[in-house]
PDB file of N, CA and C in Angstrom:
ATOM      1  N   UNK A   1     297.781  67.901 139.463  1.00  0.00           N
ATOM      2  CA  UNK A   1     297.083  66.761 138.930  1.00  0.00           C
ATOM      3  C   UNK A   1     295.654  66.752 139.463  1.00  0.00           C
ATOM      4  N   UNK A   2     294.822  66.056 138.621  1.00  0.00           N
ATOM      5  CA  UNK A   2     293.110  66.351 139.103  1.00  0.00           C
ATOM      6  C   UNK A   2     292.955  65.275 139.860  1.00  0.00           C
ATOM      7  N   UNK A   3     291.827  65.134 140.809  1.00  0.00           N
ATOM      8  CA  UNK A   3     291.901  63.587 141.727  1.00  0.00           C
ATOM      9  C   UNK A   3     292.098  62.986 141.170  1.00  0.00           C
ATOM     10  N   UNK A   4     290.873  62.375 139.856  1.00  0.00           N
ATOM     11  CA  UNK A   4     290.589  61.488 139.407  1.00  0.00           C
ATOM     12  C   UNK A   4     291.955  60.591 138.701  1.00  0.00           C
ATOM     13  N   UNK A   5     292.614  61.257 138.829  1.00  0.00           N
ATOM     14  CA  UNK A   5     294.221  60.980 138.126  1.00  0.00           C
ATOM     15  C   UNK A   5     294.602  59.704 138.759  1.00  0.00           C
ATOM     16  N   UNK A   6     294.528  59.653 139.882  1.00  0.00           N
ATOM     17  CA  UNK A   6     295.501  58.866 140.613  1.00  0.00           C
ATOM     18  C   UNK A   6     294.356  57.904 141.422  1.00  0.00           C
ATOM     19  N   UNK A   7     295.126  56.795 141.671  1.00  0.00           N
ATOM     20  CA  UNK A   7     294.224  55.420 142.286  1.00  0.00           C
ATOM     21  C   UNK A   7     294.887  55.305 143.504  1.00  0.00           C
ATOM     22  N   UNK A   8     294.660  54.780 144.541  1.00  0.00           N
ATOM     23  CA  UNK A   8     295.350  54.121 145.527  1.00  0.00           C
ATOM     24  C   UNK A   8     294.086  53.066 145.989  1.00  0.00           C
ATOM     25  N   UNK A   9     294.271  51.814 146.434  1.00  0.00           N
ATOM     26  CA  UNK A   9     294.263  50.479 146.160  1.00  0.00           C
ATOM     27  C   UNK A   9     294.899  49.753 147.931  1.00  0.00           C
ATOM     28  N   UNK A  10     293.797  49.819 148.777  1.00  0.00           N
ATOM     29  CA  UNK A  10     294.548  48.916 150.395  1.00  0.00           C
ATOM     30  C   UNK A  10     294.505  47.531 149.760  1.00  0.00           C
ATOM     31  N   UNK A  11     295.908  46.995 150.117  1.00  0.00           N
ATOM     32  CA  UNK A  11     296.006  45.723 150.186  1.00  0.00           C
ATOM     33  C   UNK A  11     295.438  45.257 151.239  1.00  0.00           C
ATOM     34  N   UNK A  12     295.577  43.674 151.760  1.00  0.00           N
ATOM     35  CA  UNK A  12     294.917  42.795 152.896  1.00  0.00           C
ATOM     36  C   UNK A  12     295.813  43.613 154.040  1.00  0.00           C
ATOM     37  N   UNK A  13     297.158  44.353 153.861  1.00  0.00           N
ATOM     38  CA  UNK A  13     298.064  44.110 154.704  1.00  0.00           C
ATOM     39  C   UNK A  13     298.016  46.139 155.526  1.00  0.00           C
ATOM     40  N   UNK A  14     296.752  46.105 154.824  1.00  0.00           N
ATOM     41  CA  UNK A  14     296.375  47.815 154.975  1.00  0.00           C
ATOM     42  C   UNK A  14     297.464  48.741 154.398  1.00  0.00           C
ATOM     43  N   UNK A  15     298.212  48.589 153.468  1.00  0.00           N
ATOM     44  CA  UNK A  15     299.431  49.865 152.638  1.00  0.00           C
ATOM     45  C   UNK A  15     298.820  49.654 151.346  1.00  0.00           C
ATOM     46  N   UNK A  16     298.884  51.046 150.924  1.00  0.00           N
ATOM     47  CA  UNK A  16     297.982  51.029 149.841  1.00  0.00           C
ATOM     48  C   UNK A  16     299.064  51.301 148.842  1.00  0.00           C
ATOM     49  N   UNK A  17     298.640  50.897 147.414  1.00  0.00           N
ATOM     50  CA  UNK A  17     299.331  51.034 146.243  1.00  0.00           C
ATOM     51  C   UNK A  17     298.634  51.986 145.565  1.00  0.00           C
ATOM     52  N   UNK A  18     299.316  53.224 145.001  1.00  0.00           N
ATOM     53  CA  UNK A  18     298.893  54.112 144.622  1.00  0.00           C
ATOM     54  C   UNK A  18     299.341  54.181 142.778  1.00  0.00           C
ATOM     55  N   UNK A  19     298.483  54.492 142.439  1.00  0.00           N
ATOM     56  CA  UNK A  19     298.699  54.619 140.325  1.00  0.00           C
ATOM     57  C   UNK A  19     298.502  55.867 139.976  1.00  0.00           C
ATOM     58  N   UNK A  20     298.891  56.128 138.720  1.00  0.00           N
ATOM     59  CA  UNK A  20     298.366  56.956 137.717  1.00  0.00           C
ATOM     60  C   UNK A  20     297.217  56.255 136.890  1.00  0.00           C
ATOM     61  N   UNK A  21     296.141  56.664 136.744  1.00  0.00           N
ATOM     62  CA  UNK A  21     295.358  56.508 135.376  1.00  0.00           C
ATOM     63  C   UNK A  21     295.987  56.684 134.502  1.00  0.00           C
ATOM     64  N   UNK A  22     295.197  56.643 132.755  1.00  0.00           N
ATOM     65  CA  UNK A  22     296.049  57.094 131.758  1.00  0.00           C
ATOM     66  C   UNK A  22     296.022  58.248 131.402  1.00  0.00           C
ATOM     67  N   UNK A  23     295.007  59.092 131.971  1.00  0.00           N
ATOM     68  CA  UNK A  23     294.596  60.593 132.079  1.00  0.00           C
ATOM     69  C   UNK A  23     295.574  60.922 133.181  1.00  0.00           C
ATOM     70  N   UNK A  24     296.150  60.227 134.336  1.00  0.00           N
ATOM     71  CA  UNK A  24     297.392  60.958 134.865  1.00  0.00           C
ATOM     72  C   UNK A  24     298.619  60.661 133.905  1.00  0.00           C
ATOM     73  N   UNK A  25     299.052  59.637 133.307  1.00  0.00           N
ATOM     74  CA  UNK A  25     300.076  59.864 133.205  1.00  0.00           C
ATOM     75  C   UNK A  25     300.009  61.162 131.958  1.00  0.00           C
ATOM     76  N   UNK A  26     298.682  61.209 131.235  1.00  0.00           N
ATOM     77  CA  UNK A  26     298.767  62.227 129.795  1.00  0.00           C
ATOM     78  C   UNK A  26     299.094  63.457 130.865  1.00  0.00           C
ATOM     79  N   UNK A  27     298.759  63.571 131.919  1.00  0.00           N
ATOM     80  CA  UNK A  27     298.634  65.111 132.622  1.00  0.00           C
ATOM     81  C   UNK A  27     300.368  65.410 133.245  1.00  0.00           C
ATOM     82  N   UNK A  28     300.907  64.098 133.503  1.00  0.00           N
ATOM     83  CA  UNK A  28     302.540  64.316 133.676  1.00  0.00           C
ATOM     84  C   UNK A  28     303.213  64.411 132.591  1.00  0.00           C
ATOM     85  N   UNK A  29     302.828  63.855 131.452  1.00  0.00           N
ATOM     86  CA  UNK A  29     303.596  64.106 130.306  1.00  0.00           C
ATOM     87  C   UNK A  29     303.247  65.707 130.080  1.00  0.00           C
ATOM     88  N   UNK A  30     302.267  66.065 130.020  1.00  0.00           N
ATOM     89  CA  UNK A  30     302.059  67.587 129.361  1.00  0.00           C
ATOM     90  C   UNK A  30     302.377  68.338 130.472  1.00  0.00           C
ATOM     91  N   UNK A  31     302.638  67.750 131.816  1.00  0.00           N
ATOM     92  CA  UNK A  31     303.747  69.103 132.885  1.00  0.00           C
ATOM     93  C   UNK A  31     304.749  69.035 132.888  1.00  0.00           C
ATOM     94  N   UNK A  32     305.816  67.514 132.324  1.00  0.00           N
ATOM     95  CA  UNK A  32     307.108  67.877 131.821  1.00  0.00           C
ATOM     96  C   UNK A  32     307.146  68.478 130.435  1.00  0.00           C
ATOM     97  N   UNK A  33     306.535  68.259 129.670  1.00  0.00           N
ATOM     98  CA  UNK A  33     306.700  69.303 128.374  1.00  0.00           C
ATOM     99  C   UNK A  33     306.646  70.947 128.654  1.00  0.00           C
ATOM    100  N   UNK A  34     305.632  71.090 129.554  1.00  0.00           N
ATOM    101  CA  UNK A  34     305.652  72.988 129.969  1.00  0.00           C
ATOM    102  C   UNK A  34     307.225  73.047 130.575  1.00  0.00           C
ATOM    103  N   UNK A  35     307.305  72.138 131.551  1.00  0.00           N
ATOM    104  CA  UNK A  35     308.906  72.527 132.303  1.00  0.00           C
ATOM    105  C   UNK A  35     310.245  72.089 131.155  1.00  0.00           C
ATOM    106  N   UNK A  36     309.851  71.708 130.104  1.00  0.00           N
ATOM    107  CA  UNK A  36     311.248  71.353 129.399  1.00  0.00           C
ATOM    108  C   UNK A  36     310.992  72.576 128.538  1.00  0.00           C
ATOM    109  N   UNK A  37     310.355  73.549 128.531  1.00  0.00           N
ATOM    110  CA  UNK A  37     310.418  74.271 127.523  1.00  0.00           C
ATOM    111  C   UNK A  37     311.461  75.509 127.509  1.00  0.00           C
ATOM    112  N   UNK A  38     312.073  75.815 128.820  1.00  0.00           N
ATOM    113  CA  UNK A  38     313.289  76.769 129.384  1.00  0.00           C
ATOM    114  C   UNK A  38     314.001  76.118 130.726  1.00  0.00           C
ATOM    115  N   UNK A  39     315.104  76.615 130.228  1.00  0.00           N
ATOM    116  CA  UNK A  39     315.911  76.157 131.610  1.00  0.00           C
ATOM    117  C   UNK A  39     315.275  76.533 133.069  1.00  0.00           C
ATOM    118  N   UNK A  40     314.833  77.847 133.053  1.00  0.00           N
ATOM    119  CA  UNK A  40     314.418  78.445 133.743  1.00  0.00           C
ATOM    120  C   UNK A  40     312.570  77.796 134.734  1.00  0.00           C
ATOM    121  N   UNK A  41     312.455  77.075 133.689  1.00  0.00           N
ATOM    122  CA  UNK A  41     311.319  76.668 133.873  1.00  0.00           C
ATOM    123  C   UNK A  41     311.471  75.071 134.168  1.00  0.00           C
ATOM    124  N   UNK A  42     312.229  74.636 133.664  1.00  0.00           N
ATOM    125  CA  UNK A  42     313.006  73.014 133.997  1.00  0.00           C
ATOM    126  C   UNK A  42     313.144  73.311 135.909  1.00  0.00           C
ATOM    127  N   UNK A  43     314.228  74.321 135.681  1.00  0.00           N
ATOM    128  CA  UNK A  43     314.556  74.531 137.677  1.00  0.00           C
ATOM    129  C   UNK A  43     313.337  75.107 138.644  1.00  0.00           C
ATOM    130  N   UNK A  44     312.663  75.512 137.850  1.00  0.00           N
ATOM    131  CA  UNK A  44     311.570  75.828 138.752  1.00  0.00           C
ATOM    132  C   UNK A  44     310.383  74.750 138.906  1.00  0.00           C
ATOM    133  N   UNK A  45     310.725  74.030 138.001  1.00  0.00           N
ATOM    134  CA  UNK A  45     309.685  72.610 138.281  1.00  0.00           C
ATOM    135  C   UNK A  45     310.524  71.579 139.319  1.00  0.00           C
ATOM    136  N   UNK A  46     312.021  71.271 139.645  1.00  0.00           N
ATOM    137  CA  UNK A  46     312.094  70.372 140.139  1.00  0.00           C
ATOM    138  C   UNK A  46     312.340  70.967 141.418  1.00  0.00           C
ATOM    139  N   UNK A  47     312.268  72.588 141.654  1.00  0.00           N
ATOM    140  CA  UNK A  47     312.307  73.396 143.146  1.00  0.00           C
ATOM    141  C   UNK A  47     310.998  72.982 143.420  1.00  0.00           C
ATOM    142  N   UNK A  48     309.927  72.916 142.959  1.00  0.00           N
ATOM    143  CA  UNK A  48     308.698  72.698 143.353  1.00  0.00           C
ATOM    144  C   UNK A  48     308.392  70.984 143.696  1.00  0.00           C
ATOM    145  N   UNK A  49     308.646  69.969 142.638  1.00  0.00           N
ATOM    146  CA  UNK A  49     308.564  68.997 142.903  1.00  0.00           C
ATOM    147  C   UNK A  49     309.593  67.922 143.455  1.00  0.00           C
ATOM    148  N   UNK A  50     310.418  68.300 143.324  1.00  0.00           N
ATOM    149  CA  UNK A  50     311.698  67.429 144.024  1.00  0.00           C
ATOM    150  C   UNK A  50     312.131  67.744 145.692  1.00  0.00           C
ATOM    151  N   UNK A  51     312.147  66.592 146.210  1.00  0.00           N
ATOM    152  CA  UNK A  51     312.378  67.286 148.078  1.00  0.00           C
ATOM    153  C   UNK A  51     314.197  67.092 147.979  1.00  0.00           C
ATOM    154  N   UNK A  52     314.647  66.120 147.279  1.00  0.00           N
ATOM    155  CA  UNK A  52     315.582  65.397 147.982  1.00  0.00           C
ATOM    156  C   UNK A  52     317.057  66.577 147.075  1.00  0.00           C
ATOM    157  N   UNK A  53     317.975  67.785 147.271  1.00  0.00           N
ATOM    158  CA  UNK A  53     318.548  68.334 146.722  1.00  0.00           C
ATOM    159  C   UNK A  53     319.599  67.711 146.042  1.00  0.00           C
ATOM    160  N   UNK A  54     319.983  66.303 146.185  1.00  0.00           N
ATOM    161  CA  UNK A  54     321.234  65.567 145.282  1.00  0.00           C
ATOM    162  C   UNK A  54     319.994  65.226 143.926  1.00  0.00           C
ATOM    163  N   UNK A  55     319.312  65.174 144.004  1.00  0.00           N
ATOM    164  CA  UNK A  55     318.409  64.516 142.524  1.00  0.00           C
ATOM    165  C   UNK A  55     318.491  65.541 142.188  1.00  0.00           C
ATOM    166  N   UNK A  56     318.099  67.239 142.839  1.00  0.00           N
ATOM    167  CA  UNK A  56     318.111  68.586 141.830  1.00  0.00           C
ATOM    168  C   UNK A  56     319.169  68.314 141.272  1.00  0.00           C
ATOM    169  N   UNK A  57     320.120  68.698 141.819  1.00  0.00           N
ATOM    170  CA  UNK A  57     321.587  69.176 141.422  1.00  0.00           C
ATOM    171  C   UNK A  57     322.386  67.988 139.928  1.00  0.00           C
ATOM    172  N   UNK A  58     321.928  66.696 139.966  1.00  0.00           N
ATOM    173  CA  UNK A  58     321.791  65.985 139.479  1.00  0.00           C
ATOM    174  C   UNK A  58     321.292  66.072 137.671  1.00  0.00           C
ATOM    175  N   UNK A  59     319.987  66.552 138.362  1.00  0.00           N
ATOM    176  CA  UNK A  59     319.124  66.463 136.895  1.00  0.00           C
ATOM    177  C   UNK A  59     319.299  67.560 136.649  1.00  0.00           C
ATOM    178  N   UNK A  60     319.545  68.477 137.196  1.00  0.00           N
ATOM    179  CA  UNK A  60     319.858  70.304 136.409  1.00  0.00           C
ATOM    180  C   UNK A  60     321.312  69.925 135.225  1.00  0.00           C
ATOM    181  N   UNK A  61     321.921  69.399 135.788  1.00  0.00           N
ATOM    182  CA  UNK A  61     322.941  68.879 135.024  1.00  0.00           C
ATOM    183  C   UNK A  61     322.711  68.571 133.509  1.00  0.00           C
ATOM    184  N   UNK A  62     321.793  68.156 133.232  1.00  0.00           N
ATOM    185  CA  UNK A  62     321.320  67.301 132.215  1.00  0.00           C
ATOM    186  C   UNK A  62     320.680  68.360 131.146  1.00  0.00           C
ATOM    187  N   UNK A  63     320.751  68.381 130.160  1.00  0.00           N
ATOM    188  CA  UNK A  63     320.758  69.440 129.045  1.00  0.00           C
ATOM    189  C   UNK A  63     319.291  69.047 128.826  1.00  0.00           C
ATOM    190  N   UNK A  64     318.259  70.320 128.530  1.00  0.00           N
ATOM    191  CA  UNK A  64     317.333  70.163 127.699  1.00  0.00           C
ATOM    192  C   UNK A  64     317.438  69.138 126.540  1.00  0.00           C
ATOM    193  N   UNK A  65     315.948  68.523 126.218  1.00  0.00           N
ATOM    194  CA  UNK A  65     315.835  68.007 124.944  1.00  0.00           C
ATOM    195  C   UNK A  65     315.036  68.667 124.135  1.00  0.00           C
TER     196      UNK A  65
END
């Protein structure tokens, strides 16, 4: 994602709230479309972006659309 994508925002309480622009979310939609395009490429996107291995194992489950 490019900086400009994303906002983060300190509250009074100093934790910041972090966003997508609408140029991030267009830039997540068009990196799940590259990764839905093969299985192969589905698992290699959530090896890269997913930490937690019950959500892999989880969503691998789940059939292309």
């Amino acid at each position: 994602m490019t900086y400009e994508s994303i906002v983060s925002v300190y509250t009074v309480s100093g934790e910041p709230i972090t966003a997508l622009t609408d140029a991030g979310l267009s830039e997540i939609k068009d990196m799940l479309a590259a990764a839905r395009r093969s299985t192969k490429d589905w698992h290699d996107f959530l090896r890269d972006f997913v930490a937690d291995p019950d959500i892999i194992a989880r969503v691998k489950d789940q059939p292309l659309r």
